[in-house]
C-alpha atoms as a PDB file:
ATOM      1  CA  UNK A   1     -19.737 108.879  -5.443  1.00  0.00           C
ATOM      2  CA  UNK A   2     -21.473 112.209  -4.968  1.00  0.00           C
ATOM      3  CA  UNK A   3     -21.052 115.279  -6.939  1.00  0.00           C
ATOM      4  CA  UNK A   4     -19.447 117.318  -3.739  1.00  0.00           C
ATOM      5  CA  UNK A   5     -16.913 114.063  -3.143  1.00  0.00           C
ATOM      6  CA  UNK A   6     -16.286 114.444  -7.079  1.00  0.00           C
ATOM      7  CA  UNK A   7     -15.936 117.878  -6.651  1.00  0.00           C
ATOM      8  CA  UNK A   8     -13.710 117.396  -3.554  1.00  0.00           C
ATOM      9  CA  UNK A   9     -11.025 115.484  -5.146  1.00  0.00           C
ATOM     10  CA  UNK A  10     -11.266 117.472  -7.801  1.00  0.00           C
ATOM     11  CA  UNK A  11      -9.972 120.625  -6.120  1.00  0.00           C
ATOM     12  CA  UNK A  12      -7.583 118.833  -4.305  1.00  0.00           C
ATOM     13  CA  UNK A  13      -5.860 118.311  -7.868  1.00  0.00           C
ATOM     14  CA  UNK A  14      -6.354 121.577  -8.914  1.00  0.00           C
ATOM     15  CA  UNK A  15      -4.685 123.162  -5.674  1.00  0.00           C
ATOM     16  CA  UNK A  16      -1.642 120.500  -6.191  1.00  0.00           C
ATOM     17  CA  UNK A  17      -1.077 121.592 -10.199  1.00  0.00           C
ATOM     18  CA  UNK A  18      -1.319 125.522  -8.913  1.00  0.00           C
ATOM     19  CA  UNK A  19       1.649 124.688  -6.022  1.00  0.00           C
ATOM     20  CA  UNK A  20       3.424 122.600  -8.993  1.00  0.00           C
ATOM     21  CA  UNK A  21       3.277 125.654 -11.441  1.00  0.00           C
ATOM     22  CA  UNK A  22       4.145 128.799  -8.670  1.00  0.00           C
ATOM     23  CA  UNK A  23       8.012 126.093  -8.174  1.00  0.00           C
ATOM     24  CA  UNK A  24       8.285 127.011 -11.649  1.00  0.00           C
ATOM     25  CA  UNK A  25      10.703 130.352 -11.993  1.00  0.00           C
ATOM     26  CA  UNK A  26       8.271 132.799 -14.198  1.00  0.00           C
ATOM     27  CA  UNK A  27       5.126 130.789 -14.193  1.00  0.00           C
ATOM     28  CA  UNK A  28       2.369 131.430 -12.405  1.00  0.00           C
ATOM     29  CA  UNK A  29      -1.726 130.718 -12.415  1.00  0.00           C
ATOM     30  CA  UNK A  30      -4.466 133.377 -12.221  1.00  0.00           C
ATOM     31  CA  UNK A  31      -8.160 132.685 -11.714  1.00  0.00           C
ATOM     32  CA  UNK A  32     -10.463 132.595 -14.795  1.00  0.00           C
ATOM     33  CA  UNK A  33     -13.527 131.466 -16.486  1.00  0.00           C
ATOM     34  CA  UNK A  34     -15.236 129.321 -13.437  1.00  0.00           C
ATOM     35  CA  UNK A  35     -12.724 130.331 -10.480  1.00  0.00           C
ATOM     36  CA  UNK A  36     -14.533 133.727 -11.225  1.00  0.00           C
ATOM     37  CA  UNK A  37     -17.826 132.338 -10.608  1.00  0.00           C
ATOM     38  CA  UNK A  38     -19.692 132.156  -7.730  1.00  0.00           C
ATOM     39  CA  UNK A  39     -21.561 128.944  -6.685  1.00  0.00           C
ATOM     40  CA  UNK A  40     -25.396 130.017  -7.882  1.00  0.00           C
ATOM     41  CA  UNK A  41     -23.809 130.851 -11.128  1.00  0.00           C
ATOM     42  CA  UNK A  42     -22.102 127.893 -11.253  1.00  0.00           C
ATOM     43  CA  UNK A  43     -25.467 126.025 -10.433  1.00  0.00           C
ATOM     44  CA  UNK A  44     -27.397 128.124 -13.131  1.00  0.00           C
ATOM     45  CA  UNK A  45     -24.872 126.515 -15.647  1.00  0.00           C
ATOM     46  CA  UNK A  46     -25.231 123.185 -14.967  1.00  0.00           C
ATOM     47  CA  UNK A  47     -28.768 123.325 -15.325  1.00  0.00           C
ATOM     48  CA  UNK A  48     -29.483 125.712 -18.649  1.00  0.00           C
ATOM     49  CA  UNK A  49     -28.862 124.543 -21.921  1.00  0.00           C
ATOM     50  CA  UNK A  50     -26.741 125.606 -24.724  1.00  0.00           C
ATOM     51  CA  UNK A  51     -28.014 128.850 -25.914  1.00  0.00           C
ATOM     52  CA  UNK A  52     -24.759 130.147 -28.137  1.00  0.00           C
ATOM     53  CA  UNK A  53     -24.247 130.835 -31.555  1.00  0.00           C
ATOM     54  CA  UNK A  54     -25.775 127.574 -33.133  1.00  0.00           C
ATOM     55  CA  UNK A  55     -23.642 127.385 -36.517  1.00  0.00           C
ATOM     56  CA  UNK A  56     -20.499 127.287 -34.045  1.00  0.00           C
ATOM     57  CA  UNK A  57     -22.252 124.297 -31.910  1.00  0.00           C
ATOM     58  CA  UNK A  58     -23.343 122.455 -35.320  1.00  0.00           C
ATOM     59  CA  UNK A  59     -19.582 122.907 -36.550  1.00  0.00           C
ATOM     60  CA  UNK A  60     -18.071 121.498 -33.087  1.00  0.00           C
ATOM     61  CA  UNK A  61     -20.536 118.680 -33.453  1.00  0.00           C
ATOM     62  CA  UNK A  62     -19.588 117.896 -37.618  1.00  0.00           C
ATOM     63  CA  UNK A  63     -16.082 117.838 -36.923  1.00  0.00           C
ATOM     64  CA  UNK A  64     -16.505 114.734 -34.421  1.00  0.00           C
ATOM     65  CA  UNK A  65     -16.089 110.571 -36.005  1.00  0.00           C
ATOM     66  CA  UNK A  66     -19.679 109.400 -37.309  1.00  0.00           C
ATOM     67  CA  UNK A  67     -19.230 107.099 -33.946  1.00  0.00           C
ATOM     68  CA  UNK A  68     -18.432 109.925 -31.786  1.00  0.00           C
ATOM     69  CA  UNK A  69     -21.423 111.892 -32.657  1.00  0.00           C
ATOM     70  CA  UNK A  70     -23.930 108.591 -32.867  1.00  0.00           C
ATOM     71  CA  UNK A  71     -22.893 108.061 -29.240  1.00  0.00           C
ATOM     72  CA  UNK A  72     -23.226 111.452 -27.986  1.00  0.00           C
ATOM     73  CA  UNK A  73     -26.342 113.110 -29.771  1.00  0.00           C
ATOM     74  CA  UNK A  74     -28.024 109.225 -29.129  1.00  0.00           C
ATOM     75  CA  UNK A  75     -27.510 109.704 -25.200  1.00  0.00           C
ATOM     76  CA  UNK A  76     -28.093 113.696 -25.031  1.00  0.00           C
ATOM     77  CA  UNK A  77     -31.442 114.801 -25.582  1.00  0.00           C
ATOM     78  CA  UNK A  78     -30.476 118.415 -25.305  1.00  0.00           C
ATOM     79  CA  UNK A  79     -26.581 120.017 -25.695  1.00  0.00           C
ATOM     80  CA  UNK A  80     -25.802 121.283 -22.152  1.00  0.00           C
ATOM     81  CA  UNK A  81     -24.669 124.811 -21.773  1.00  0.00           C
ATOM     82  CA  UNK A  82     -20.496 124.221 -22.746  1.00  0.00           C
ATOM     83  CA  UNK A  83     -19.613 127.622 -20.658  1.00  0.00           C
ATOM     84  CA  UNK A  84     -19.956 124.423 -17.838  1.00  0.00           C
ATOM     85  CA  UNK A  85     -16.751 123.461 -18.832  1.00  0.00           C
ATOM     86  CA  UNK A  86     -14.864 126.655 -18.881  1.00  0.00           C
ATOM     87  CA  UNK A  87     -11.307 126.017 -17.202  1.00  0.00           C
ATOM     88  CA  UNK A  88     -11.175 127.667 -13.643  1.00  0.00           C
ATOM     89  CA  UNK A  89      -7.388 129.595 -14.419  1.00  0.00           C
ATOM     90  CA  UNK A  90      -4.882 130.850 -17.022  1.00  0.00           C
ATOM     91  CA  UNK A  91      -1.464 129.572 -16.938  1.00  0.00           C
ATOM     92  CA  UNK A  92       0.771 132.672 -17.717  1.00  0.00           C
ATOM     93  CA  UNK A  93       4.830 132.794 -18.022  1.00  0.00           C
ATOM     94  CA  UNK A  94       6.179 136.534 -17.720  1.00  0.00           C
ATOM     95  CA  UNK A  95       3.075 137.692 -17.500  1.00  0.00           C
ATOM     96  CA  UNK A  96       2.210 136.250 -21.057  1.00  0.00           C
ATOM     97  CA  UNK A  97      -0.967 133.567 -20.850  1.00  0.00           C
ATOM     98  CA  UNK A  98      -0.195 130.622 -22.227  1.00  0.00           C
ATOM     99  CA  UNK A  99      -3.279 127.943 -22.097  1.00  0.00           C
ATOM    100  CA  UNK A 100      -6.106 127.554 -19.810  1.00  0.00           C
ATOM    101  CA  UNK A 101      -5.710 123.930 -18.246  1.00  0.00           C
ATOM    102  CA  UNK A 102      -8.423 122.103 -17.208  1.00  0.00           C
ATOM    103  CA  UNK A 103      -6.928 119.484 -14.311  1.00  0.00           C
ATOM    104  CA  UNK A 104      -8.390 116.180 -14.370  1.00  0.00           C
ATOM    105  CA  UNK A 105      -8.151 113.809 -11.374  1.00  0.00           C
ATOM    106  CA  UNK A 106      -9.143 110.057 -10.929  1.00  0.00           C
ATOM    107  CA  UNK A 107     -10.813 109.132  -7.793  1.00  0.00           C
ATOM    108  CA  UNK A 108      -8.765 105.276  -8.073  1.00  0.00           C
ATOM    109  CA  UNK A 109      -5.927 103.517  -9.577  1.00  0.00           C
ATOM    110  CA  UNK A 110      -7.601 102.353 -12.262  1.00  0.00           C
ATOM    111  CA  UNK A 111      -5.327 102.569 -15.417  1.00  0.00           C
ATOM    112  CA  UNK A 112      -7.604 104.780 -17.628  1.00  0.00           C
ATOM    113  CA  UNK A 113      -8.324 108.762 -17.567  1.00  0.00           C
ATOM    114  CA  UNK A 114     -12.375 109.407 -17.959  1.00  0.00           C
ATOM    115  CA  UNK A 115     -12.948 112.579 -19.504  1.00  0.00           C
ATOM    116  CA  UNK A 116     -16.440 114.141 -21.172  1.00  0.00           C
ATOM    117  CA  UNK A 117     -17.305 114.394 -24.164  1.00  0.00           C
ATOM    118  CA  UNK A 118     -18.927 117.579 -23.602  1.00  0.00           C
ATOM    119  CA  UNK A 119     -15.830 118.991 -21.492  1.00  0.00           C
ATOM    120  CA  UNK A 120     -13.792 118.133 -25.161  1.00  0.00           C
ATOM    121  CA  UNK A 121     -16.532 120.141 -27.007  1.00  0.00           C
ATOM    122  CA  UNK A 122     -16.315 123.224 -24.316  1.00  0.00           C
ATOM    123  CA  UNK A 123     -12.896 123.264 -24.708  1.00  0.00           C
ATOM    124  CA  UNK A 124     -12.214 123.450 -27.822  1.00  0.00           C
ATOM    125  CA  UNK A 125     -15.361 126.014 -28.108  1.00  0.00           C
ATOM    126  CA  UNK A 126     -13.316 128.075 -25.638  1.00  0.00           C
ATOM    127  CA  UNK A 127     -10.495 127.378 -27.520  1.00  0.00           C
ATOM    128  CA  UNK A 128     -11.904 129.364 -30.268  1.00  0.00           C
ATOM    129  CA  UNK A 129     -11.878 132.886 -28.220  1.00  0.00           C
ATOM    130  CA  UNK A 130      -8.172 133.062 -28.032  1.00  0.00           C
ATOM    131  CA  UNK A 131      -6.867 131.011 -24.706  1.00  0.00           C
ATOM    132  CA  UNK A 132      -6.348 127.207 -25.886  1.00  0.00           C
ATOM    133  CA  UNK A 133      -7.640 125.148 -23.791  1.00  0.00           C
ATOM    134  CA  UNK A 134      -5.505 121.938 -22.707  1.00  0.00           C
ATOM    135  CA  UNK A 135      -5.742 119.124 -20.208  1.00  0.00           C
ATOM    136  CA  UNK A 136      -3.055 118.976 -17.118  1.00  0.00           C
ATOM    137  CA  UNK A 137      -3.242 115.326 -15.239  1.00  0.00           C
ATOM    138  CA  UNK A 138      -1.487 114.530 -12.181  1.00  0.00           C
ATOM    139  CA  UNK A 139       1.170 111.906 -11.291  1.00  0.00           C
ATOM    140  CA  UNK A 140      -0.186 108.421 -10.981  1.00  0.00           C
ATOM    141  CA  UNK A 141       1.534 105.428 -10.485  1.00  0.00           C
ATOM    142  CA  UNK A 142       1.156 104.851 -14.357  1.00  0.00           C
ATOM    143  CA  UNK A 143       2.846 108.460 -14.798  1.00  0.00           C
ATOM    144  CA  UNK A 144       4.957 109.550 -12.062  1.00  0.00           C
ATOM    145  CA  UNK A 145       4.804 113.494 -13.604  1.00  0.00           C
ATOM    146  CA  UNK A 146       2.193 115.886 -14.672  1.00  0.00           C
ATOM    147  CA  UNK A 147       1.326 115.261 -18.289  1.00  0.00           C
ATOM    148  CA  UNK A 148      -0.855 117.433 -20.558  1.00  0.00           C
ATOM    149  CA  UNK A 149      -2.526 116.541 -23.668  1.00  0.00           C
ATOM    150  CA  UNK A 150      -4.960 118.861 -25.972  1.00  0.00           C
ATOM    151  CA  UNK A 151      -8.640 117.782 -26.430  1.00  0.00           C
ATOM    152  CA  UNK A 152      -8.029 115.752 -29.779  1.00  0.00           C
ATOM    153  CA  UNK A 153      -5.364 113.958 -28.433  1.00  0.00           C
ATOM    154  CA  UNK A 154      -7.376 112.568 -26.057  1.00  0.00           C
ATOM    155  CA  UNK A 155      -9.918 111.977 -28.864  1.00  0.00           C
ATOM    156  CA  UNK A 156      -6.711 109.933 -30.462  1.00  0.00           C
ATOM    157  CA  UNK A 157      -5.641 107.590 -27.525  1.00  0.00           C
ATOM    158  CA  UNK A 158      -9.323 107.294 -26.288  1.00  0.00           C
ATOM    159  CA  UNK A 159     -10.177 103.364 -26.781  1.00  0.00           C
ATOM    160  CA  UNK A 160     -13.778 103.219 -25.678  1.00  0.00           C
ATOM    161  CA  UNK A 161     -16.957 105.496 -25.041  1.00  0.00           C
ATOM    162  CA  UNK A 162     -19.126 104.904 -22.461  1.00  0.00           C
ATOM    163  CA  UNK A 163     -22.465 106.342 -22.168  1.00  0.00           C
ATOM    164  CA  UNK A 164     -22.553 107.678 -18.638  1.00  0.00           C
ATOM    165  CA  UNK A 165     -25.350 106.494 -17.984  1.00  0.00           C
ATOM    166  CA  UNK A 166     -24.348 105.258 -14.253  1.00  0.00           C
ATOM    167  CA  UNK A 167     -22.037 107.316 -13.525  1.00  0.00           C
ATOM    168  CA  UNK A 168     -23.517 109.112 -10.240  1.00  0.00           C
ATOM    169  CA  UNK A 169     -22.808 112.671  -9.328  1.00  0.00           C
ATOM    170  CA  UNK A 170     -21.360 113.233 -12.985  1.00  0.00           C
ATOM    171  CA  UNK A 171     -23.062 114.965 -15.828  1.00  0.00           C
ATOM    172  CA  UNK A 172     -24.448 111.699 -17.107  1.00  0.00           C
ATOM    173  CA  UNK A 173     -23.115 112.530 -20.802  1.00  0.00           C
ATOM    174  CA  UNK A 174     -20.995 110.167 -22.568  1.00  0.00           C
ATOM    175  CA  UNK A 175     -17.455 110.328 -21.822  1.00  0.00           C
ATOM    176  CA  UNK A 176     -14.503 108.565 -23.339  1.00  0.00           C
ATOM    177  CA  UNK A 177     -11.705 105.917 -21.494  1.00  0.00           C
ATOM    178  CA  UNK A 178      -8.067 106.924 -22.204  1.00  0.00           C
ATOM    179  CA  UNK A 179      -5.279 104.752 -20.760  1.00  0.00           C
ATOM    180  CA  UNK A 180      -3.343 106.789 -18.182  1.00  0.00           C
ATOM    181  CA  UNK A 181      -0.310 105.690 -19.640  1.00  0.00           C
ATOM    182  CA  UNK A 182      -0.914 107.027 -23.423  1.00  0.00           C
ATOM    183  CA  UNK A 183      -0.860 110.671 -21.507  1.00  0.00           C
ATOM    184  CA  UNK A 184       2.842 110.979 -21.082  1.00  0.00           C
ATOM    185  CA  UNK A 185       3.973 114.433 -22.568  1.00  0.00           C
ATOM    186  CA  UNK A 186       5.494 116.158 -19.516  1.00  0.00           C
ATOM    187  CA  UNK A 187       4.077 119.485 -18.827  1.00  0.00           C
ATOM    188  CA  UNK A 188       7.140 121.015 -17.742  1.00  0.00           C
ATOM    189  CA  UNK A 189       8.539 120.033 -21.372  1.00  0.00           C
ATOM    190  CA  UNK A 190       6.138 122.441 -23.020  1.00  0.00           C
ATOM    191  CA  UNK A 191       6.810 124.746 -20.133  1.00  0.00           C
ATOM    192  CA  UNK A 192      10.455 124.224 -21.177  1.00  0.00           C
ATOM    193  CA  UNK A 193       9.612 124.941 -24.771  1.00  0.00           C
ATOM    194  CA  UNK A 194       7.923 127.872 -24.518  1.00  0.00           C
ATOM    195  CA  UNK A 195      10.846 129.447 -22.548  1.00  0.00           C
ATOM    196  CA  UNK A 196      13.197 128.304 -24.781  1.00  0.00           C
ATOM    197  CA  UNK A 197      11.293 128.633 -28.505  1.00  0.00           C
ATOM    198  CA  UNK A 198       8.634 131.002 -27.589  1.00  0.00           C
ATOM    199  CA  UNK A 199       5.874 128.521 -28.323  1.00  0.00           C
ATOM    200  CA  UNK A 200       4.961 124.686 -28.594  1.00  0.00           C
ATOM    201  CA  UNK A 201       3.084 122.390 -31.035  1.00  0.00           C
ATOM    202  CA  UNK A 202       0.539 119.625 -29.363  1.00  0.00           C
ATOM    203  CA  UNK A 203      -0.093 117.179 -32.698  1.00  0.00           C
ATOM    204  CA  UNK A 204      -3.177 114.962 -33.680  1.00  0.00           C
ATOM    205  CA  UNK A 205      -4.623 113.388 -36.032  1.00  0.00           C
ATOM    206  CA  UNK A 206      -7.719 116.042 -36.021  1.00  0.00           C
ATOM    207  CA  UNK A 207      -5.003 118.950 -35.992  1.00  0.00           C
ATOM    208  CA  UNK A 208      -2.269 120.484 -33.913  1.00  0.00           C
ATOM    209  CA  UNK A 209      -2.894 122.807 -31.227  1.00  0.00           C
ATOM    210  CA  UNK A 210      -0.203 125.762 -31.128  1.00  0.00           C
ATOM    211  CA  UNK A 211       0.770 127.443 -27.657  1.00  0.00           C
END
């Protein structure tokens, strides 16, 4: 599949989780990050390489499993610029932001999420500036709701790596196989939360994330 069909689908999803959030009284999404972008910048991303602070990049990169890290520095030659993974919008209730989702989408019924290991390492980079970043995925016959996760949960329920070698119109970084049905915290049960108790903890084994 090419990178415009990937890309298709994947604003498809994104459209469906903003029309999801706007039914919810007090919630509502504002662009950010990417959405702000145009398409050359967007373009320029994908094809410069990480150029950040490199003591924050070496830190992301220590605080991933000996297998993790074999996998990913063994397949990537050079760390690819993370800002490429930079949600699109800000989820906000009363005006207050909340997270910055980044909506996945699958492309089959096949019973496992695929998600980057170099979209976990953006967002939890971006993470770092203030907005966490989280991961929104859409009902599936596995899930019949839209579930959320953070990026070390994913890490957690993950039971394989693949190299990404041939995936086509992907990144071709290693990216790691979670079973659809491990995701299964209902979004609108943090959104519930929040309104209720002012803010929500997402647990893992590498640490909570806080909203």
């Amino acid at each position: 599949m090419s990178f415009n069909q990937r890309s298709s689908f994947g604003n498809k999803a994104e459209q469906d989780f903003k029309r999801w959030v706007h039914m919810q009284p007090g919630w509502h999404v504002e662009p950010y990050g990417q959405g702000l972008m145009n398409e050359r910048s967007k373009q320029m991303m994908r094809e410069t390489s990480f150029n950040g602070d490199a003591s924050t990049l070496e830190n992301l990169i220590a605080e991933m499993l000996p297998a993790e890290r074999n996998i990913y520095m063994e397949r990537v030659a050079t760390i690819p610029n993370l800002t490429r993974w930079m949600p699109d919008f800000i989820v906000a209730y009363k005006n207050q932001i909340i997270c910055a989702p980044d909506v996945k989408t699958s492309m089959s019924t096949t019973p496992n999420w695929a998600v980057e290991m170099s979209s976990i390492l953006g967002n939890k980079l971006h993470s770092k500036t203030g907005v966490q970043c989280i991961y929104a995925f859409p009902p599936s016959p596995f899930v019949e709701y839209w579930s959320c996760a953070s990026p070390d949960q994913l890490r957690d329920r993950a039971f394989k790596i693949l190299d990404g070698k041939s995936v086509c119109g992907g990144s071709g970084t290693p990216f790691y196989l979670v079973p659809k049905r491990s995701i299964d915290l209902p979004f609108k049960t943090l959104m519930t939360e929040l309104e209720l108790k002012g803010q929500y903890k997402i647990p893992s084994t590498h640490g909570s994330v806080i909203l």
